[in-house]
Protein backbone atom coordinates (compact mmCIF):
# COMPACT_ATOMS: atom_id res chain seq x y z
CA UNK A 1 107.91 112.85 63.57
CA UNK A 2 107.27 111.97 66.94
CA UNK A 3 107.65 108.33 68.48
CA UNK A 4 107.86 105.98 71.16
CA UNK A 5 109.95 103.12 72.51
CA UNK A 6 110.06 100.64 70.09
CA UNK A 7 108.36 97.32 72.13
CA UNK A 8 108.05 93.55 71.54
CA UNK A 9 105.80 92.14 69.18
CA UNK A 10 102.50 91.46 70.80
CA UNK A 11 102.51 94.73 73.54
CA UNK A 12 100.79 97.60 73.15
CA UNK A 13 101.11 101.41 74.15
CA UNK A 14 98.90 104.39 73.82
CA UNK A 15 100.64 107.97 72.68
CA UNK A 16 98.36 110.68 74.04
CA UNK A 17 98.70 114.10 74.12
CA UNK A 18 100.58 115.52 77.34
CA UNK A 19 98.34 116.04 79.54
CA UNK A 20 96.11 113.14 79.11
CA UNK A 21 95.78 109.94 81.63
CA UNK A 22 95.36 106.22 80.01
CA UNK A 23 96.31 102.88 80.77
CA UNK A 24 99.57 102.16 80.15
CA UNK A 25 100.37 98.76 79.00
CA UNK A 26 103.91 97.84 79.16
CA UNK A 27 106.14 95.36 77.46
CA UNK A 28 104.06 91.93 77.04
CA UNK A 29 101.13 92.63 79.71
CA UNK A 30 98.45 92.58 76.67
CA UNK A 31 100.00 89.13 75.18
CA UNK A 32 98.76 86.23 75.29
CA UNK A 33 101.77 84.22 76.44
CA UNK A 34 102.16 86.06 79.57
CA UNK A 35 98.30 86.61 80.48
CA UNK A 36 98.12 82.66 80.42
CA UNK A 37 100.98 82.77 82.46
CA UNK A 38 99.73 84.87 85.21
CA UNK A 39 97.09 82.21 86.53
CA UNK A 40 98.00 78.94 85.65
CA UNK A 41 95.68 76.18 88.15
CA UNK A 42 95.50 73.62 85.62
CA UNK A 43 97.05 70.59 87.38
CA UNK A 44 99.46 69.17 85.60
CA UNK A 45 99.66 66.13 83.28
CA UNK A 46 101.32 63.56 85.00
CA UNK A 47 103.41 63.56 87.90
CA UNK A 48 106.26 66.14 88.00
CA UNK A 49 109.67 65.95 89.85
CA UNK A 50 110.03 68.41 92.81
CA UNK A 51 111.92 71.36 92.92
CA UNK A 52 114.48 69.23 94.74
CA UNK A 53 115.05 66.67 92.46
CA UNK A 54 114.96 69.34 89.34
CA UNK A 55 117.89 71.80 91.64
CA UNK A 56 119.74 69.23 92.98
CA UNK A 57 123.71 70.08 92.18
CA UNK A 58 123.07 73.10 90.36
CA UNK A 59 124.79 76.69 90.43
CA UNK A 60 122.99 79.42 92.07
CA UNK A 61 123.49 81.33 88.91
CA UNK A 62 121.47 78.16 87.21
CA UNK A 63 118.99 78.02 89.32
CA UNK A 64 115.59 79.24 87.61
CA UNK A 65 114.27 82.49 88.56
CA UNK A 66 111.32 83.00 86.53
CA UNK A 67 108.14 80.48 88.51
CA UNK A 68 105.56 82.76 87.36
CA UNK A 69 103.03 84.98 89.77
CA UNK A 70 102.12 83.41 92.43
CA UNK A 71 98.60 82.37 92.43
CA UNK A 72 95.66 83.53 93.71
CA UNK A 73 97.81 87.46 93.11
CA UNK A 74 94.59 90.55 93.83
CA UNK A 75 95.34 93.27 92.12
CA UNK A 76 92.46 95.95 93.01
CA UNK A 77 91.83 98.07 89.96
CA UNK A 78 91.11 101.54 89.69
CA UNK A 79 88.17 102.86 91.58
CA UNK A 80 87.20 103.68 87.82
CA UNK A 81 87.37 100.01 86.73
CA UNK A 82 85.43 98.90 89.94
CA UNK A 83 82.02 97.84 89.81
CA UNK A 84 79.79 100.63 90.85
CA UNK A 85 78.48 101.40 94.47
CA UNK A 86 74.33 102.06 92.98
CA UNK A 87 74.40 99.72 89.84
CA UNK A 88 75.78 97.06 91.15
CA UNK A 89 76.32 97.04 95.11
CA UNK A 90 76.96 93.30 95.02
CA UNK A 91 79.76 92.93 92.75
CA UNK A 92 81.08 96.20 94.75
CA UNK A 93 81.01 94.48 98.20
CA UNK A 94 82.90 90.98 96.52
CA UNK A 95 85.43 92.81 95.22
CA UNK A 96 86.03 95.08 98.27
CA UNK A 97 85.50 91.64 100.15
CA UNK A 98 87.97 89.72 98.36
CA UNK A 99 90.71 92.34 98.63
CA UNK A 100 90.58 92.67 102.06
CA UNK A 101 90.50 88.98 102.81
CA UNK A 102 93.52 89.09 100.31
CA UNK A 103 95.66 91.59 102.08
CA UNK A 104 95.17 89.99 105.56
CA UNK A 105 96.11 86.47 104.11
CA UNK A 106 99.17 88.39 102.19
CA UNK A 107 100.70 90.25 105.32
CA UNK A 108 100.22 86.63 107.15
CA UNK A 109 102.46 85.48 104.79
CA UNK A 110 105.23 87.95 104.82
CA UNK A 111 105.27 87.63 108.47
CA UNK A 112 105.45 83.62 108.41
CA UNK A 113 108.22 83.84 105.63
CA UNK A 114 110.66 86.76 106.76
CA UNK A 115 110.12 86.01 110.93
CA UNK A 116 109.21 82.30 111.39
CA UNK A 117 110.62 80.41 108.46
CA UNK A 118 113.97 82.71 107.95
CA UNK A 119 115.50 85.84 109.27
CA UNK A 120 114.81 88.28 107.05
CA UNK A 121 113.73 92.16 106.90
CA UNK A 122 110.26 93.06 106.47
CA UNK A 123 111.65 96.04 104.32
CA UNK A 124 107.82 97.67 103.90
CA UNK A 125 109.30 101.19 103.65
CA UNK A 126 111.81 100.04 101.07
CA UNK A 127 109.52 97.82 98.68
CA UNK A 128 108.26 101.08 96.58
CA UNK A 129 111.69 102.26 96.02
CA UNK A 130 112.79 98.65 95.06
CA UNK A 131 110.14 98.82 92.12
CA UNK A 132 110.54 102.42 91.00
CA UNK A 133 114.56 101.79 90.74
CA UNK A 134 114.30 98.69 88.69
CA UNK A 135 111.78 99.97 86.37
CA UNK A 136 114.07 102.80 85.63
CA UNK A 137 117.29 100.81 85.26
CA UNK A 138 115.01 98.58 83.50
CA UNK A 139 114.01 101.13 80.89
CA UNK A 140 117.06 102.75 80.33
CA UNK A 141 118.67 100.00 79.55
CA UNK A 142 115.85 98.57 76.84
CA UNK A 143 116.22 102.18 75.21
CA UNK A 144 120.14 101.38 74.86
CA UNK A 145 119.70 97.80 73.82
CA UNK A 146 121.93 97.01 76.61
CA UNK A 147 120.97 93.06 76.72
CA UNK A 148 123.82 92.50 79.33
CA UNK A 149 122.38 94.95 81.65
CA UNK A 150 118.48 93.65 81.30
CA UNK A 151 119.28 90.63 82.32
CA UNK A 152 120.81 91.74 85.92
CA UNK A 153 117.46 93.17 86.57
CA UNK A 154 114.91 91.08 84.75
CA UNK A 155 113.48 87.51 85.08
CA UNK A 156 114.53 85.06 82.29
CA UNK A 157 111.20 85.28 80.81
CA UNK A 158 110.87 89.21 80.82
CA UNK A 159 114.78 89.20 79.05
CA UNK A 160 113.93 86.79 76.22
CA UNK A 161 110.63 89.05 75.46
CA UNK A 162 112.77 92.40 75.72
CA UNK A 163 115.82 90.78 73.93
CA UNK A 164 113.73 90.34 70.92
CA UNK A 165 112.39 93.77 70.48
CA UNK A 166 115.69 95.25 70.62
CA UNK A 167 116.66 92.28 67.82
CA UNK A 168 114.02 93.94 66.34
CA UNK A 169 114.99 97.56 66.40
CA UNK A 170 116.47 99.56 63.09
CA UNK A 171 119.96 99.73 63.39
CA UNK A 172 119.84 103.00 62.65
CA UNK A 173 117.69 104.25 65.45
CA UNK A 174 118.63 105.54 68.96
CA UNK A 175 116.07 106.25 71.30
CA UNK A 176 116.79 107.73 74.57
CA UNK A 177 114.18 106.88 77.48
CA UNK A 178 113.04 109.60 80.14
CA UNK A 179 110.84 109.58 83.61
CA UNK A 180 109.50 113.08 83.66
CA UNK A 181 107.53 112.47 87.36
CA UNK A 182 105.75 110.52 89.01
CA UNK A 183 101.97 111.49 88.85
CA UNK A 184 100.36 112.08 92.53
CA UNK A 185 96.90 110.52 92.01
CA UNK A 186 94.32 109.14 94.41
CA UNK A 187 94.87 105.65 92.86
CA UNK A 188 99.06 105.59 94.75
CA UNK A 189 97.76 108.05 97.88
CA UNK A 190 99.42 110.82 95.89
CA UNK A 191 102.65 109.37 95.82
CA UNK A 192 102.89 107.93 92.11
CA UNK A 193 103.78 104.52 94.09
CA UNK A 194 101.98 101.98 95.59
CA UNK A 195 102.06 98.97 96.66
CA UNK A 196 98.69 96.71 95.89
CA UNK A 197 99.91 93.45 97.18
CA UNK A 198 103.18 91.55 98.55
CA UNK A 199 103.17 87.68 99.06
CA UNK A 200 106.33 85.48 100.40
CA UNK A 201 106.15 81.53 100.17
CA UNK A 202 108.98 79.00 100.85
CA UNK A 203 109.38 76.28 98.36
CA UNK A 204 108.48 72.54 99.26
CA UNK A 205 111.20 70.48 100.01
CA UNK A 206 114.14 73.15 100.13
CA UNK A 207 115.44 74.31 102.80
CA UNK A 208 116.03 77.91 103.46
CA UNK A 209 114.17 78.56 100.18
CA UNK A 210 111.14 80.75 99.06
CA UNK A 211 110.13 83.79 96.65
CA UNK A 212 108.55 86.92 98.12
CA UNK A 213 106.66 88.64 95.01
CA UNK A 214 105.61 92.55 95.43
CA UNK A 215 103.08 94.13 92.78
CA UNK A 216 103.23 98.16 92.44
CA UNK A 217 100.82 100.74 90.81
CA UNK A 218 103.25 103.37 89.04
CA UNK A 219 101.44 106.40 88.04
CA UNK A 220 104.01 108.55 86.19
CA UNK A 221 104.52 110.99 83.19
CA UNK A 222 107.32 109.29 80.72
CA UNK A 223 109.23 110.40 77.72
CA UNK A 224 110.79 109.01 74.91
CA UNK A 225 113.16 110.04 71.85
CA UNK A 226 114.15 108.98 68.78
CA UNK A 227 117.15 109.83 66.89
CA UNK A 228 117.94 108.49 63.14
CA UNK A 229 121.45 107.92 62.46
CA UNK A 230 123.76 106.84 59.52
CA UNK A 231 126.86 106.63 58.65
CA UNK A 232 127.96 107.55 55.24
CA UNK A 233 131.52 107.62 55.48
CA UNK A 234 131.87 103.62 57.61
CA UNK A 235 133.70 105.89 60.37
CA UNK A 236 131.77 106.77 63.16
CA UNK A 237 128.30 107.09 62.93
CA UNK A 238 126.74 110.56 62.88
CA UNK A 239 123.40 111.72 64.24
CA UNK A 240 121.64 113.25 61.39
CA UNK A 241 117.76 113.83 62.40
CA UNK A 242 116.15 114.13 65.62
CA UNK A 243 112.43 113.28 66.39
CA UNK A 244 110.61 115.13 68.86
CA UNK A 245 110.14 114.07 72.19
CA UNK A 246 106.64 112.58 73.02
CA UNK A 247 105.05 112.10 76.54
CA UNK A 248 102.64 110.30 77.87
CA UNK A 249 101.69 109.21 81.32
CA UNK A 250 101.01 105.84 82.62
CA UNK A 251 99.48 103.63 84.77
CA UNK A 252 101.74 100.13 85.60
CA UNK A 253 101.28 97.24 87.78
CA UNK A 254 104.97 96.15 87.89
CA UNK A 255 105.91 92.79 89.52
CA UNK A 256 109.24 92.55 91.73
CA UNK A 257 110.01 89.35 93.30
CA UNK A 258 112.89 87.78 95.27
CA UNK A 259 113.87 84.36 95.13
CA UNK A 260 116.16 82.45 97.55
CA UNK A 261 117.73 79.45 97.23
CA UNK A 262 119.05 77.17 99.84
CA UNK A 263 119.57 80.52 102.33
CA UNK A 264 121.24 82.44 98.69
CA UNK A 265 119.90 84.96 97.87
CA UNK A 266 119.07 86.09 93.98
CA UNK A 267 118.31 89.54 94.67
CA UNK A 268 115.25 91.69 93.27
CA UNK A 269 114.20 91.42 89.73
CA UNK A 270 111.56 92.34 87.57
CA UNK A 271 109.36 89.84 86.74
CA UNK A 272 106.66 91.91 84.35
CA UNK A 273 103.59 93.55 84.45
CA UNK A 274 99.65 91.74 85.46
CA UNK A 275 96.94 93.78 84.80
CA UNK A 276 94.11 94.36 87.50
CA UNK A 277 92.11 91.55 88.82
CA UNK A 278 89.08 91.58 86.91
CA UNK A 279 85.19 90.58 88.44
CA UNK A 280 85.10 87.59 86.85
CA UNK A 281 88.29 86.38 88.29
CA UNK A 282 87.08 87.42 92.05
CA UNK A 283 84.20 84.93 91.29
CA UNK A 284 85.54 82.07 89.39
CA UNK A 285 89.79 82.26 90.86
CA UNK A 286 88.93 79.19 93.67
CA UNK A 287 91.51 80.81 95.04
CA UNK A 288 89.33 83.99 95.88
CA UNK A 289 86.72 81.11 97.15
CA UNK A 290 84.91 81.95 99.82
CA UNK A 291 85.40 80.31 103.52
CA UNK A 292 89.05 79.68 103.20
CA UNK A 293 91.29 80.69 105.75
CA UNK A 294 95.10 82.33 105.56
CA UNK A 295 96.84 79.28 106.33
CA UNK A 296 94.53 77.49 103.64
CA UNK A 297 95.34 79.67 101.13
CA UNK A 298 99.44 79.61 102.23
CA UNK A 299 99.16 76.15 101.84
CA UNK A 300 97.36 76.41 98.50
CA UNK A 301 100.41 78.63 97.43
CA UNK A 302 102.93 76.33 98.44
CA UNK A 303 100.98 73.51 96.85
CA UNK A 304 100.98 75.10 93.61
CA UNK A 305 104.55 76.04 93.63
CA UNK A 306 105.48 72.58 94.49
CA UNK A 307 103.89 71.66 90.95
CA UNK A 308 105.82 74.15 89.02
């Protein structure tokens, strides 16, 4: 019998024929923990210590590197998913609108982080490679229930979600993970990778500190395996049935980021998976608003970080 990777409670993935082009939703995108996580703009309660005050004294390997997606994050859907050009022209132009305004205010910001506020590369031919390599590592080692491994390349909150579907997992079962290709569509300029947006801030009050957060459309053609094993004897275990492998391809908005703190560096980690900016986010996200400039929406960024 045929099967897939075994993921946390609360995801979701299609099995389709090979062949066959859906959505792919991976690990928690579809729950409702992390989708109220992606855009968070309700101010908080009461008044909250700064990132100083919370770091102060603490280990780089303490330090926190899970602060959510930055907000005010476009992620242009599919020219499928995009209001139509005759039925609805206005929604068309807003959306087109808003993601240009959003790339021009994004690049602004790379530039100000890596060249005025620190030193550091632009690396715009490397980000795609960045994304591709982690999500591998990253799958490979959820297939193998390798905990240790997951949480060199994922953000605290991605690890606890992954940890518990491998909790999860039969004891008995082995599955094996596999990228077939990458799929050259229209939707990655016939690469299978693209990058649909790339944001840096520096954090309020810290020196040398920031978080540079790239999102990239993976188009690819993946396979998994599942293998039952027992072991009758209590020596070593012995494979007894193998299911067949099963394919499907997918469509992922993966989120990398890299944090610094205090001029350390944490190096580049998953963080998860957002789904496309929807219409009624372009409208209502005041951070989409209308009228506001680059700097005003940097500063809008750093203002919301300084919350966190």
């Amino acid at each position: 019998m045929a099967s897939t990777l075994r993921l946390p409670a609360g995801t979701s993935a299609r099995v389709v024929p090979s062949g066959s082009f859906v959505q792919c939703r991976a690990f928690s995108e579809t729950s409702q923990q992390w989708r109220g996580r992606q855009m968070n703009f309700r101010p908080p309660s009461q008044v909250q210590p700064s990132f100083k005050t919370r770091t102060q004294g603490m280990r780089l390997a303490d330090l926190p590197n899970d602060i959510g997606v930055l907000p005010g994050t476009f992620v242009r859907p599919l020219w499928r998913d995009m209001p139509s050009i005759f039925t609805a022209p206005r929604d068309r132009w807003h959306m087109e609108y808003t993601w240009v305004k959003s790339w021009l205010s994004n690049f602004a910001s790379v530039l100000q982080y890596c060249k005025r506020e620190n030193s550091l590369p632009l690396l715009l031919s490397k980000r795609r490679h960045f994304a591709a390599k982690l999500q591998e590592d990253m799958y490979k080692a959820f297939a193998q229930g390798n905990i240790a491994e997951i949480r060199q390349i994922c953000c605290d909150g991605l690890v606890k979600q992954l940890s518990k579907g491998i909790e999860r997992r039969p004891k008995n079962e082995k599955l094996t993970w596999k990228l077939v290709k990458y799929l050259r569509k229209p939707s990655t300029h016939f690469t299978g990778l693209r990058v649909v947006s790339d944001r840096a801030s520096s954090i309020p009050d810290l020196p040398k500190s920031g978080i540079r957060q790239i999102v990239v459309r993976i188009t690819s053609r993946q396979a998994t395996t599942t293998s039952q094993i027992q072991n009758p004897s209590g020596k070593e275990p012995t494979e007894a049935t193998t299911a067949s492998t099963k394919e499907q391809d997918c469509v992922e908005h993966i989120v990398i980021q890299h944090l610094r703190w205090n001029d350390q560096d944490k190096g580049w980690r998953v963080w998860g998976y957002v789904n496309p900016t929807s219409l009624h986010e372009a409208y209502n996200n005041p951070n989409f608003a209308p009228g506001l400039s680059a700097l005003e929406r940097m500063q809008m960024i750093q203002d919301s970080m300084g919350k966190k």
